[in-house]
ModelCIF file with pLDDT and N, C-alpha, C, O atoms, coordinates in Angstrom:
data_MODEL
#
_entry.id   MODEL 
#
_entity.id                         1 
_entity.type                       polymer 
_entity.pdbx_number_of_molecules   1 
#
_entity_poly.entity_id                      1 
_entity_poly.type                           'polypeptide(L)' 
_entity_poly.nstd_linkage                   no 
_entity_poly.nstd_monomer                   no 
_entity_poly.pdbx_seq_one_letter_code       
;(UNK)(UNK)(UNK)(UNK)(UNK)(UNK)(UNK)(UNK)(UNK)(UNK)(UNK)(UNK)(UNK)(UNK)(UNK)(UNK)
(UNK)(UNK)(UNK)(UNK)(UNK)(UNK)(UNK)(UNK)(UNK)(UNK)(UNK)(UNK)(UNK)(UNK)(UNK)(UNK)
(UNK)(UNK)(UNK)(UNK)(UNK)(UNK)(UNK)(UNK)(UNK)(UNK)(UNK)(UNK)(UNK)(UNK)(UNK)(UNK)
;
_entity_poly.pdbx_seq_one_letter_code_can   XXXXXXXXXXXXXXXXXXXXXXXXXXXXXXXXXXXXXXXXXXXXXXXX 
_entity_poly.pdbx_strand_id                 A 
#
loop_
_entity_poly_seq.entity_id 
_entity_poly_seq.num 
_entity_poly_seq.mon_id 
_entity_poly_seq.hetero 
1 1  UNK n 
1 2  UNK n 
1 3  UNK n 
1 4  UNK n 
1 5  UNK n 
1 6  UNK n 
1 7  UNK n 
1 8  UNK n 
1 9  UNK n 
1 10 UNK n 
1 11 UNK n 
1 12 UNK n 
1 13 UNK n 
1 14 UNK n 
1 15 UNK n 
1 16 UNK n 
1 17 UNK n 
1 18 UNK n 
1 19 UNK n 
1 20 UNK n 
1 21 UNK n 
1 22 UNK n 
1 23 UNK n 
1 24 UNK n 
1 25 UNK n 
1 26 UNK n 
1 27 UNK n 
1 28 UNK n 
1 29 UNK n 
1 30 UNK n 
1 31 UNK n 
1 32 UNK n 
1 33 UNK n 
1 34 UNK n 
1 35 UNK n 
1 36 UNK n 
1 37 UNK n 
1 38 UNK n 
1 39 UNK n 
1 40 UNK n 
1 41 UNK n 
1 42 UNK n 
1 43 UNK n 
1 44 UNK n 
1 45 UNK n 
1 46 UNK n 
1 47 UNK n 
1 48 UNK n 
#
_struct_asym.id          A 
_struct_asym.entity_id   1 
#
loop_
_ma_qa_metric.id 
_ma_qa_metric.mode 
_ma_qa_metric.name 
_ma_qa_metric.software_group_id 
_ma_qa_metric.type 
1 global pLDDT . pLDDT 
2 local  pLDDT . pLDDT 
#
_ma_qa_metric_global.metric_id      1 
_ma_qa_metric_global.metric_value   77.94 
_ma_qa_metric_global.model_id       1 
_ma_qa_metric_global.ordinal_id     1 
#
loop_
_ma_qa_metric_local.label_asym_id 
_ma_qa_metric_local.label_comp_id 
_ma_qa_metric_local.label_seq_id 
_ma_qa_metric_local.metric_id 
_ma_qa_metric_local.metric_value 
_ma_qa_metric_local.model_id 
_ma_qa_metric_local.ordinal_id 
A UNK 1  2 96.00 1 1  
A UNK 2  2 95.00 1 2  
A UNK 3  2 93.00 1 3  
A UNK 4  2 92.00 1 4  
A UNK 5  2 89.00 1 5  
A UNK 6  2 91.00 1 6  
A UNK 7  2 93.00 1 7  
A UNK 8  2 89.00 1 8  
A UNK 9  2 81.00 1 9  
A UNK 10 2 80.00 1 10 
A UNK 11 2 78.00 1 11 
A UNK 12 2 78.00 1 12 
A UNK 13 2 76.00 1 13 
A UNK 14 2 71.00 1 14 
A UNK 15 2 70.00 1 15 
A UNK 16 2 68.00 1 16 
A UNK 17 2 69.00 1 17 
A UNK 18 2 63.00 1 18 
A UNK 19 2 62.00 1 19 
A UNK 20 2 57.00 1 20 
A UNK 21 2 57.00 1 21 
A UNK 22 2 56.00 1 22 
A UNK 23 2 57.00 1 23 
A UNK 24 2 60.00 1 24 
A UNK 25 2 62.00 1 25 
A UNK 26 2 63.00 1 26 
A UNK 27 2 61.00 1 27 
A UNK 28 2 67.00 1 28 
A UNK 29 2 62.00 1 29 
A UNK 30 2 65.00 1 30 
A UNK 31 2 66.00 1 31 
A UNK 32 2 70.00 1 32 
A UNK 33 2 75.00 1 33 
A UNK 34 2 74.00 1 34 
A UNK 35 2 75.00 1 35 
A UNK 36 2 72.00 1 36 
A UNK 37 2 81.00 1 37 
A UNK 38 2 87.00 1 38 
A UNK 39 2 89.00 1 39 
A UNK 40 2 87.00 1 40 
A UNK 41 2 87.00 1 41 
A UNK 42 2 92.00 1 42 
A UNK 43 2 96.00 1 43 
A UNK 44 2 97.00 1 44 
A UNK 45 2 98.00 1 45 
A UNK 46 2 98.00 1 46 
A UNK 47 2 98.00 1 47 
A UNK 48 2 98.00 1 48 
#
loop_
_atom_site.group_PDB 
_atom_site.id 
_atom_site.type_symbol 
_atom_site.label_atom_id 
_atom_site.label_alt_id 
_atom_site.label_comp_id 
_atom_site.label_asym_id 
_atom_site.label_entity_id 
_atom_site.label_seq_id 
_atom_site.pdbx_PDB_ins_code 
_atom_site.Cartn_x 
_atom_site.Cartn_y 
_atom_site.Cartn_z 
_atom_site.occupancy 
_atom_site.B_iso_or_equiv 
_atom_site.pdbx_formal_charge 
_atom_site.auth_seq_id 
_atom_site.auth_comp_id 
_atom_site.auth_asym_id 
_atom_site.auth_atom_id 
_atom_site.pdbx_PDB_model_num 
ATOM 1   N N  . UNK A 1 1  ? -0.650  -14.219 -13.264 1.00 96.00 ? 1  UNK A N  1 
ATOM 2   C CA . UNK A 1 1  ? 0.682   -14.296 -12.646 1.00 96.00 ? 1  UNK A CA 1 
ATOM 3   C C  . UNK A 1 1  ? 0.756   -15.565 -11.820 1.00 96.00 ? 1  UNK A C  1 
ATOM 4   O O  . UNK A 1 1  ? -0.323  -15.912 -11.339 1.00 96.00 ? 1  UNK A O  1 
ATOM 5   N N  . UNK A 1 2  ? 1.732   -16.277 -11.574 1.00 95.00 ? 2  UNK A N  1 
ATOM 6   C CA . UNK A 1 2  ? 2.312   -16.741 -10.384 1.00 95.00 ? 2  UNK A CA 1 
ATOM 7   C C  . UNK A 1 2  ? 2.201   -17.066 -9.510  1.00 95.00 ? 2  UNK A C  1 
ATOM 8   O O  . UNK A 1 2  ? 1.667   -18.117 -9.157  1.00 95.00 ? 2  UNK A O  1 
ATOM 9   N N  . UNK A 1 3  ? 2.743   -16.143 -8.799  1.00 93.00 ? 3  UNK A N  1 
ATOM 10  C CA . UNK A 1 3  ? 3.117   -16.087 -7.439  1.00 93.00 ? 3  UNK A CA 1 
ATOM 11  C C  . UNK A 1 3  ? 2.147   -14.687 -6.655  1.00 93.00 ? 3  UNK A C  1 
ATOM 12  O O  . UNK A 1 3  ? 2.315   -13.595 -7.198  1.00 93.00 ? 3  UNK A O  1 
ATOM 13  N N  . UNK A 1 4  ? 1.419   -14.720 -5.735  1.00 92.00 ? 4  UNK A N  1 
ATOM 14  C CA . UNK A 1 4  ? 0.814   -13.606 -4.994  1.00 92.00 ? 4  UNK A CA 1 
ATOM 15  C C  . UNK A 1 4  ? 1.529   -12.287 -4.922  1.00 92.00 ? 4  UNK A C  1 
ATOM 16  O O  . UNK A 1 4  ? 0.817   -11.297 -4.751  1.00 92.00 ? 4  UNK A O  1 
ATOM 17  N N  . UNK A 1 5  ? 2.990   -12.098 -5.038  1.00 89.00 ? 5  UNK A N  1 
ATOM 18  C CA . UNK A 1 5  ? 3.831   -10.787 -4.947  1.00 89.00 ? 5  UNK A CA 1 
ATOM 19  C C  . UNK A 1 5  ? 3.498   -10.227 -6.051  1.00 89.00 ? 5  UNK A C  1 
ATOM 20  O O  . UNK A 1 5  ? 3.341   -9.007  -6.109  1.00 89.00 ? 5  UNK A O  1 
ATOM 21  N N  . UNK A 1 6  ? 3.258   -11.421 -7.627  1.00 91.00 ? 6  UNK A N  1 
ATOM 22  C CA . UNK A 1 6  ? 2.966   -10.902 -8.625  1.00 91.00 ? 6  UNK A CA 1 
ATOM 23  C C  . UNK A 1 6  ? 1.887   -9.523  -8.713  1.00 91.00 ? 6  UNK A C  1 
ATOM 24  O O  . UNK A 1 6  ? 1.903   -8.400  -9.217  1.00 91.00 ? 6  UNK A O  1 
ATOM 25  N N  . UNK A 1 7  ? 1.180   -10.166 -8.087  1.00 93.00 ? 7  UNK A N  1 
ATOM 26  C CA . UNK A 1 7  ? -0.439  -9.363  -8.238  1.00 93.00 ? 7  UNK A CA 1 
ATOM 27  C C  . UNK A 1 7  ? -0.137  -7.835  -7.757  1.00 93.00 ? 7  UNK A C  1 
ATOM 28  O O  . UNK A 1 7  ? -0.706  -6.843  -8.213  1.00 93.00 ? 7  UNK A O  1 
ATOM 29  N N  . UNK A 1 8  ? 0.761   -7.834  -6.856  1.00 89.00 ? 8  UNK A N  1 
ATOM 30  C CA . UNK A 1 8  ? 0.939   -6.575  -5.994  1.00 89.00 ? 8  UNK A CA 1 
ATOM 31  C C  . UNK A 1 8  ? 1.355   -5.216  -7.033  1.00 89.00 ? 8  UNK A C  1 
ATOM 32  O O  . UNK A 1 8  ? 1.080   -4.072  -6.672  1.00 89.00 ? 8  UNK A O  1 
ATOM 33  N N  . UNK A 1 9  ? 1.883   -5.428  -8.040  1.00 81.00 ? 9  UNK A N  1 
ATOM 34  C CA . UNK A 1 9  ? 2.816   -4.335  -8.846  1.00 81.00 ? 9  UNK A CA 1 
ATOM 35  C C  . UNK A 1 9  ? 4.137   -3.497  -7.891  1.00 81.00 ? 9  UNK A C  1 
ATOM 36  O O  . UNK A 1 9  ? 4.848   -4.205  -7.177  1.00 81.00 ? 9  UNK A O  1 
ATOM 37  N N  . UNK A 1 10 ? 4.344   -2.212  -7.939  1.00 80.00 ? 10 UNK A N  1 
ATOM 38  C CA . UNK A 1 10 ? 5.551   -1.655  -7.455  1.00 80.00 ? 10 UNK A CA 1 
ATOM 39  C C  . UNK A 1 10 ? 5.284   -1.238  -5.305  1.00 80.00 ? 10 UNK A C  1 
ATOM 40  O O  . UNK A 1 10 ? 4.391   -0.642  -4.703  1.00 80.00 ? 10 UNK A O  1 
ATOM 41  N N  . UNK A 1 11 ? 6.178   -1.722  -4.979  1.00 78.00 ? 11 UNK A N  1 
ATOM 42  C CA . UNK A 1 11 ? 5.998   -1.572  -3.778  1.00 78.00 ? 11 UNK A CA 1 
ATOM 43  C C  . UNK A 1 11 ? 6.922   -0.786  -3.121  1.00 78.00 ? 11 UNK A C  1 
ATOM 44  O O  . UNK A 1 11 ? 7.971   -1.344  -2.796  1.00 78.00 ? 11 UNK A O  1 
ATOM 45  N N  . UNK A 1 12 ? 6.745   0.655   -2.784  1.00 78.00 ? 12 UNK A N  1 
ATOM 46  C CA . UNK A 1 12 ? 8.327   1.329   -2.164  1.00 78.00 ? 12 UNK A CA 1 
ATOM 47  C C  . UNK A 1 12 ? 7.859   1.634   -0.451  1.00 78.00 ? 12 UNK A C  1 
ATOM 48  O O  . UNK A 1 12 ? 6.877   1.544   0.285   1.00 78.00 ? 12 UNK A O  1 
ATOM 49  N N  . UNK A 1 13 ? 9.745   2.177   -0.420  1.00 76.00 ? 13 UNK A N  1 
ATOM 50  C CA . UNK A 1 13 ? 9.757   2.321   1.238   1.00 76.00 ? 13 UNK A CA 1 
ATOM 51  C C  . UNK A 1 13 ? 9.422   3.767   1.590   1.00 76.00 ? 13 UNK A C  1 
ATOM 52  O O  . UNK A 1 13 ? 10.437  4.256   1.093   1.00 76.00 ? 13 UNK A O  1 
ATOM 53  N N  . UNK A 1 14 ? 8.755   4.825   2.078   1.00 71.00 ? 14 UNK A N  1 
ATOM 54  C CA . UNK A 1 14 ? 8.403   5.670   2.582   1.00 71.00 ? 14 UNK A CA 1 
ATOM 55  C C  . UNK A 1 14 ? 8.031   5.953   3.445   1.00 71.00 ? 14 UNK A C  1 
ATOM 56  O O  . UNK A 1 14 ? 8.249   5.136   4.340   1.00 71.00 ? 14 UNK A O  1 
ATOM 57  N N  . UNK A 1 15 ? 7.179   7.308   3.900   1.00 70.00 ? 15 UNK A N  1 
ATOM 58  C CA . UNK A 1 15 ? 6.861   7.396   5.196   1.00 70.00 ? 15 UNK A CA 1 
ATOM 59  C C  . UNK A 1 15 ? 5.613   8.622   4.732   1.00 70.00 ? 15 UNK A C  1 
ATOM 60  O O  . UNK A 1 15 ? 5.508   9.508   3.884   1.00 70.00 ? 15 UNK A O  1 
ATOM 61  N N  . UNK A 1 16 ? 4.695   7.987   5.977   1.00 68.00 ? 16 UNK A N  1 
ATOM 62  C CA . UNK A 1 16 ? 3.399   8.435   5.856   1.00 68.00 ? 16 UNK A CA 1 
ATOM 63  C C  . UNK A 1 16 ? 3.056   9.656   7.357   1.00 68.00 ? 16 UNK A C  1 
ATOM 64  O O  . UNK A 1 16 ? 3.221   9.319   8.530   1.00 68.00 ? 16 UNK A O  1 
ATOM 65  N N  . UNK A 1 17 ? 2.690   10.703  7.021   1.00 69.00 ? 17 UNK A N  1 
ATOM 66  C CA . UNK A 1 17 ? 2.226   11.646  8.166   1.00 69.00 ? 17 UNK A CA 1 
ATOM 67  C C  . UNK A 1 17 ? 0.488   11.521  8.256   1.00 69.00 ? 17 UNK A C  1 
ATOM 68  O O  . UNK A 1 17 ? -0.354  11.678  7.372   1.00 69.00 ? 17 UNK A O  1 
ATOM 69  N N  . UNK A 1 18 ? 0.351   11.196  9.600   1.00 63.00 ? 18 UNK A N  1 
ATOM 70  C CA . UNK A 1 18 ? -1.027  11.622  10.313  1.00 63.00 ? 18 UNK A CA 1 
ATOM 71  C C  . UNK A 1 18 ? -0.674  12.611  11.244  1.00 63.00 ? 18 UNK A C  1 
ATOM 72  O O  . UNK A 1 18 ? 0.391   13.130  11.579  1.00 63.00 ? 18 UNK A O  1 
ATOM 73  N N  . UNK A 1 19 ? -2.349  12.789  11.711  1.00 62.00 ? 19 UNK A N  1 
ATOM 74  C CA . UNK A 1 19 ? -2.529  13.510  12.979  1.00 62.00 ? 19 UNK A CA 1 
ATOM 75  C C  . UNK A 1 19 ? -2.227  13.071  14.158  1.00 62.00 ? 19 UNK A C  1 
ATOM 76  O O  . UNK A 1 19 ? -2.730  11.956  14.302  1.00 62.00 ? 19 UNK A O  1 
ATOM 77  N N  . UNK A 1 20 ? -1.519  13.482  15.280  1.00 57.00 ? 20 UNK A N  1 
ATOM 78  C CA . UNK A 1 20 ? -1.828  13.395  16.666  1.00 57.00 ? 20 UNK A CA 1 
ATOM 79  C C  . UNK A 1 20 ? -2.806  13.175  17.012  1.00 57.00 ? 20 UNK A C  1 
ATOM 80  O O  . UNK A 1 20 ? -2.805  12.232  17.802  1.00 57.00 ? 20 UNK A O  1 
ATOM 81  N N  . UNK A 1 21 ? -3.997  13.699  16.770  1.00 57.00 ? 21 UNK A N  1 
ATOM 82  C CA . UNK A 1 21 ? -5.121  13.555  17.478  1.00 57.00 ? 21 UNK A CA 1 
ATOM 83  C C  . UNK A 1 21 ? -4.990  13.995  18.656  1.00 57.00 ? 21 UNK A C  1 
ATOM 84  O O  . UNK A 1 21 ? -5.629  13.376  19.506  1.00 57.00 ? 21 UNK A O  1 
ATOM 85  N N  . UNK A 1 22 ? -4.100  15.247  19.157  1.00 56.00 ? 22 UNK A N  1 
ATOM 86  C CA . UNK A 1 22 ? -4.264  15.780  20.253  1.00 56.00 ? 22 UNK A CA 1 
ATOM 87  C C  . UNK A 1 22 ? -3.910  17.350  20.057  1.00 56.00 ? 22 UNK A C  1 
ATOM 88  O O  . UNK A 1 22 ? -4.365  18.338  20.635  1.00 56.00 ? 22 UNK A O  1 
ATOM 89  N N  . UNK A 1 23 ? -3.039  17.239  19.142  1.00 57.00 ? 23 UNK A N  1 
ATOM 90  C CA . UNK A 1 23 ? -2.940  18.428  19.112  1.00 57.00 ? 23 UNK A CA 1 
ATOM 91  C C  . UNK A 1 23 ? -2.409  18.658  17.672  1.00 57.00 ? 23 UNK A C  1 
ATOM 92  O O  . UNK A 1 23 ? -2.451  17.564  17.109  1.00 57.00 ? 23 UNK A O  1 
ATOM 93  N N  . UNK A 1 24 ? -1.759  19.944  16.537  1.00 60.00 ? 24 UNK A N  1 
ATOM 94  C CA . UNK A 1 24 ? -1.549  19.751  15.584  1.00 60.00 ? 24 UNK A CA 1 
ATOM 95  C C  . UNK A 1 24 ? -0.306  19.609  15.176  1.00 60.00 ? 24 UNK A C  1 
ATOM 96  O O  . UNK A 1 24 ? 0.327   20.257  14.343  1.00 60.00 ? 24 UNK A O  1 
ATOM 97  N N  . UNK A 1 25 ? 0.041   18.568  15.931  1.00 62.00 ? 25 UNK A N  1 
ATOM 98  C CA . UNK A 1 25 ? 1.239   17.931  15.634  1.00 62.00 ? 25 UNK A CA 1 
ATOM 99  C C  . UNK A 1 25 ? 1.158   17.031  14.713  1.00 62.00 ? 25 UNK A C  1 
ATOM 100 O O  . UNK A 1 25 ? 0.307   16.162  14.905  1.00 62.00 ? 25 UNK A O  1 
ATOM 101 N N  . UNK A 1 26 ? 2.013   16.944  13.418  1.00 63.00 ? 26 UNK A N  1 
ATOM 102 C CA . UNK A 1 26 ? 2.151   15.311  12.451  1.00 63.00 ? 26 UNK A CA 1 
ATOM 103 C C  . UNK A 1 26 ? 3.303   14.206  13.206  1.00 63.00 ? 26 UNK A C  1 
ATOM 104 O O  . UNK A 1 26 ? 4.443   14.428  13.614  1.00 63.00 ? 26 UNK A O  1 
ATOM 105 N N  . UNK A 1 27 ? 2.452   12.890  13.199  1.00 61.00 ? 27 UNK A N  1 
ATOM 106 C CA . UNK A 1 27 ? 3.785   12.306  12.971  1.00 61.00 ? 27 UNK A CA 1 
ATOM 107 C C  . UNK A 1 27 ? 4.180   11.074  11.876  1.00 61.00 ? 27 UNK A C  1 
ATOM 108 O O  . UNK A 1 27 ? 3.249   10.357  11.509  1.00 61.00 ? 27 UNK A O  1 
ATOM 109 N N  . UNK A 1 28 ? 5.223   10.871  11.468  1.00 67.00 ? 28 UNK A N  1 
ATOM 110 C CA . UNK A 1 28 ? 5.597   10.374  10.890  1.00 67.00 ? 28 UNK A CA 1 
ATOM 111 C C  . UNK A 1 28 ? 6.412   9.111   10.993  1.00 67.00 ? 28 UNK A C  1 
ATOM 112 O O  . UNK A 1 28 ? 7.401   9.099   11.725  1.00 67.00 ? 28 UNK A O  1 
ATOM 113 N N  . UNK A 1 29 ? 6.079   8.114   10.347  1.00 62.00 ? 29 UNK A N  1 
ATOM 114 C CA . UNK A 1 29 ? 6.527   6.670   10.482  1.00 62.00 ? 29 UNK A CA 1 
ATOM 115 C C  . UNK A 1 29 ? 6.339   6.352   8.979   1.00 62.00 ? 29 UNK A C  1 
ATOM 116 O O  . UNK A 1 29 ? 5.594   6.765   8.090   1.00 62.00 ? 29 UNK A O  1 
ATOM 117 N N  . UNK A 1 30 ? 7.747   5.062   9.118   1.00 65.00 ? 30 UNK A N  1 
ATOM 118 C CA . UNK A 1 30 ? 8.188   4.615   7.617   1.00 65.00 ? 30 UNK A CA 1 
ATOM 119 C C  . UNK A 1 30 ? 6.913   3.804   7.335   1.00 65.00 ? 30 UNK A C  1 
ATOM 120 O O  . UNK A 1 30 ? 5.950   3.680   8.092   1.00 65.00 ? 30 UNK A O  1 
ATOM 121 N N  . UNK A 1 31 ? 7.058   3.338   6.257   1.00 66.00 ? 31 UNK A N  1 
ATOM 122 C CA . UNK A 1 31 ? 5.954   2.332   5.695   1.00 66.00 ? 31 UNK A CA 1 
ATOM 123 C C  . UNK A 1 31 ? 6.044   2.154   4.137   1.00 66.00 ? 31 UNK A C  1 
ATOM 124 O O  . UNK A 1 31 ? 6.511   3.087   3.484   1.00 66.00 ? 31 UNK A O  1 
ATOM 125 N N  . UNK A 1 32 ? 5.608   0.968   3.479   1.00 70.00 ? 32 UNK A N  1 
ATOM 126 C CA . UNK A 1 32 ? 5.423   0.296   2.172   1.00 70.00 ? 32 UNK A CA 1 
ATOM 127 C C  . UNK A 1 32 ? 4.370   0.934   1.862   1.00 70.00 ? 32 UNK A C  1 
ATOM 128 O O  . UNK A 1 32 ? 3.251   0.832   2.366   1.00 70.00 ? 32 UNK A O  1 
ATOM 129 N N  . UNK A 1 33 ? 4.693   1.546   1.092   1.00 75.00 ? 33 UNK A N  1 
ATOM 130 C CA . UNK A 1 33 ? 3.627   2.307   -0.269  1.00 75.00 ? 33 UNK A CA 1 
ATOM 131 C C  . UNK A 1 33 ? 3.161   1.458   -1.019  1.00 75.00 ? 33 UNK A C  1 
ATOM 132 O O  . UNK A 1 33 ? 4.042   0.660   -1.338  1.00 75.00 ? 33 UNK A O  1 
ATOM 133 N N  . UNK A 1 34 ? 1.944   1.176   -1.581  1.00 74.00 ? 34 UNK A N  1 
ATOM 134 C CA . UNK A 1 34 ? 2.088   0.234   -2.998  1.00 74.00 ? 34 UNK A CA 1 
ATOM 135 C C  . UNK A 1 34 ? 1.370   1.690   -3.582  1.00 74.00 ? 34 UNK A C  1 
ATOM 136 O O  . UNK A 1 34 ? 0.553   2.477   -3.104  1.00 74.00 ? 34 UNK A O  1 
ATOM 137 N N  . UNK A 1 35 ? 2.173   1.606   -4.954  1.00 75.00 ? 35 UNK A N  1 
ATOM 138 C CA . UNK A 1 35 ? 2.003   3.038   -5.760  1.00 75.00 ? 35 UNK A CA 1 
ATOM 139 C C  . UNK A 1 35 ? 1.561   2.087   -7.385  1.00 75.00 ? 35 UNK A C  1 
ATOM 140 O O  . UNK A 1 35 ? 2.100   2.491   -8.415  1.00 75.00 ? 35 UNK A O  1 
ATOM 141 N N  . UNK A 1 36 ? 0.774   1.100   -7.451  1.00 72.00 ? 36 UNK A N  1 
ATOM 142 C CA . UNK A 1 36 ? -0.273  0.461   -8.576  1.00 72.00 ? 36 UNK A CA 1 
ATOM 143 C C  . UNK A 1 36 ? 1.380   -0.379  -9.443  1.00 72.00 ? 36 UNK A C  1 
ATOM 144 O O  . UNK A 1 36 ? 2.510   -0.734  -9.109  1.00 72.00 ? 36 UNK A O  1 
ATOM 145 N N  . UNK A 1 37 ? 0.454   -0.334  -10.755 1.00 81.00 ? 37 UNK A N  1 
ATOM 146 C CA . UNK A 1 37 ? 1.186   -1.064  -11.434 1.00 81.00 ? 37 UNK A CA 1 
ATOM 147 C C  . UNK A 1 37 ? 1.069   -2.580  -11.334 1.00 81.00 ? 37 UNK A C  1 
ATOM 148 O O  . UNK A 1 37 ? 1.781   -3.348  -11.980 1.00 81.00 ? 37 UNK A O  1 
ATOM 149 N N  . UNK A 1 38 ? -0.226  -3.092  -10.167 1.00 87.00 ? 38 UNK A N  1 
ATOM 150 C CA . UNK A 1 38 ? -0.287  -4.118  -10.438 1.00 87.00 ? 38 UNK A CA 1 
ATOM 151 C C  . UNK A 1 38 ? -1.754  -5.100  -10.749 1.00 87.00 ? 38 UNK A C  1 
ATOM 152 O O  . UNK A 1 38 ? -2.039  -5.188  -11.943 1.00 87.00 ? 38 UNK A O  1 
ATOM 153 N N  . UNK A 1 39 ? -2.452  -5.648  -10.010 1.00 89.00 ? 39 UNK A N  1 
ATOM 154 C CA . UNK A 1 39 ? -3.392  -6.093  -10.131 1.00 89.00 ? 39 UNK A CA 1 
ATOM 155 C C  . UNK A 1 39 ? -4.343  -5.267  -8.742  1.00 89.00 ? 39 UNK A C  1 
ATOM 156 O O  . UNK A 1 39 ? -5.379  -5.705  -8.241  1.00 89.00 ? 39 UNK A O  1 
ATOM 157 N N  . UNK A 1 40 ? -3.671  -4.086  -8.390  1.00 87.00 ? 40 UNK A N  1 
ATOM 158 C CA . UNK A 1 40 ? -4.536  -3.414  -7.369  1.00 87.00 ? 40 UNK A CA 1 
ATOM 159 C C  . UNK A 1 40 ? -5.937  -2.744  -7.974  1.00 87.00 ? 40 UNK A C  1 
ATOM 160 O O  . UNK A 1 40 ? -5.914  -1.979  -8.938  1.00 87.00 ? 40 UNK A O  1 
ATOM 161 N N  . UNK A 1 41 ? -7.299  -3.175  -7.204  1.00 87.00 ? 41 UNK A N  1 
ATOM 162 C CA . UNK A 1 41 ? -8.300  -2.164  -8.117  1.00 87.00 ? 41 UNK A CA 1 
ATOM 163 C C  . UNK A 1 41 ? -9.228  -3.081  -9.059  1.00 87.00 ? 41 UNK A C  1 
ATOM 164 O O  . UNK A 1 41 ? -10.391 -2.859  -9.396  1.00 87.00 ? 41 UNK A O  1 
ATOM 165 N N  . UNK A 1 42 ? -8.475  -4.077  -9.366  1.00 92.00 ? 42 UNK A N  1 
ATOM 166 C CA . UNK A 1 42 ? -8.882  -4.804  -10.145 1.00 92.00 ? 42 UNK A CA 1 
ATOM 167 C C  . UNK A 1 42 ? -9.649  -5.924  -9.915  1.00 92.00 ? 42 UNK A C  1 
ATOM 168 O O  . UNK A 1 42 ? -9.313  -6.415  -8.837  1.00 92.00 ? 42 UNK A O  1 
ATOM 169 N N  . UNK A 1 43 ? -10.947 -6.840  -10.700 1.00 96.00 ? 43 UNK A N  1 
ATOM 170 C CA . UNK A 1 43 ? -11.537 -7.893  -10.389 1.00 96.00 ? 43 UNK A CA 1 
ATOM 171 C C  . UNK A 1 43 ? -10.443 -9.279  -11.374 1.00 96.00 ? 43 UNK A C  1 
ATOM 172 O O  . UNK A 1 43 ? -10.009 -9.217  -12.524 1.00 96.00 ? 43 UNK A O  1 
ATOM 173 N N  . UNK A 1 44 ? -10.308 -10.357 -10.375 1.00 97.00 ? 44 UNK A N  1 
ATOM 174 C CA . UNK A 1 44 ? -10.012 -11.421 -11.086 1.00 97.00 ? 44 UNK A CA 1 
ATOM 175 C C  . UNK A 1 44 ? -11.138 -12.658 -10.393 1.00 97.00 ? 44 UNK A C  1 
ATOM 176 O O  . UNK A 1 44 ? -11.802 -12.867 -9.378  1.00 97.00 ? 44 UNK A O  1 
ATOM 177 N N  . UNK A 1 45 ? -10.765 -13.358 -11.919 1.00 98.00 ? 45 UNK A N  1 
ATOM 178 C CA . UNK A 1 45 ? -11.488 -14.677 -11.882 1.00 98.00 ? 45 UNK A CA 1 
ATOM 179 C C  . UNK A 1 45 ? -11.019 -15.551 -10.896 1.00 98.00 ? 45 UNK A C  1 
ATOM 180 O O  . UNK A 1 45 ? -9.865  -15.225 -10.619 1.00 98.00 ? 45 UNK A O  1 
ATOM 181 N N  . UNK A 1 46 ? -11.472 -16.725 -10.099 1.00 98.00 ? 46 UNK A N  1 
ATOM 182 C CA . UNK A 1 46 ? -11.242 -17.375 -9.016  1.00 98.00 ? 46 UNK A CA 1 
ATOM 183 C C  . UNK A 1 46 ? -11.935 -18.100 -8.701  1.00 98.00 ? 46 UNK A C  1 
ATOM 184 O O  . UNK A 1 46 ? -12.946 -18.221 -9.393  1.00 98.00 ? 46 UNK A O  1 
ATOM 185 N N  . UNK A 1 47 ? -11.774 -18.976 -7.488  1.00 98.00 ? 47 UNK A N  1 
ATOM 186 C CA . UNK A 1 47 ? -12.377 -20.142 -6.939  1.00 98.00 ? 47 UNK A CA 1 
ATOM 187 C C  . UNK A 1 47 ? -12.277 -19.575 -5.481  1.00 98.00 ? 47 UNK A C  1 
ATOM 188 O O  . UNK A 1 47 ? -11.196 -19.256 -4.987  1.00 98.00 ? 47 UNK A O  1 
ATOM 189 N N  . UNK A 1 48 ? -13.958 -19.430 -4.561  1.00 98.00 ? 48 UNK A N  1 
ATOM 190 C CA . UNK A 1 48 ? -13.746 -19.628 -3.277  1.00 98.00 ? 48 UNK A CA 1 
ATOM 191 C C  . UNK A 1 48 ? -13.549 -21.245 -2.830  1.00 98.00 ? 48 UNK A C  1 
ATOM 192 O O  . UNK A 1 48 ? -13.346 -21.541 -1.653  1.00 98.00 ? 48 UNK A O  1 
#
């Protein structure tokens, strides 16, 4: 690919629950999923 966004595959908007860590409360905040489809996982060839 390209461009570095290339490599990424599908990227959505959601929201992820953890723990409090105090008590068993979740909370929840939005966040970018990457859900594959792209070069995630994977080895490529390169130059350090």
């Amino acid at each position: 690919v390209d461009m570095a966004g290339e490599l990424e595959g599908r990227v959505i908007a959601g929201e992820i629950e953890v723990d409090d860590e105090v008590g068993d409360d979740e909370i929840e905040f939005a966040a970018d999923i990457h859900v594959g489809d792209g070069a995630e996982d994977s080895y490529c060839p390169g130059w350090f």
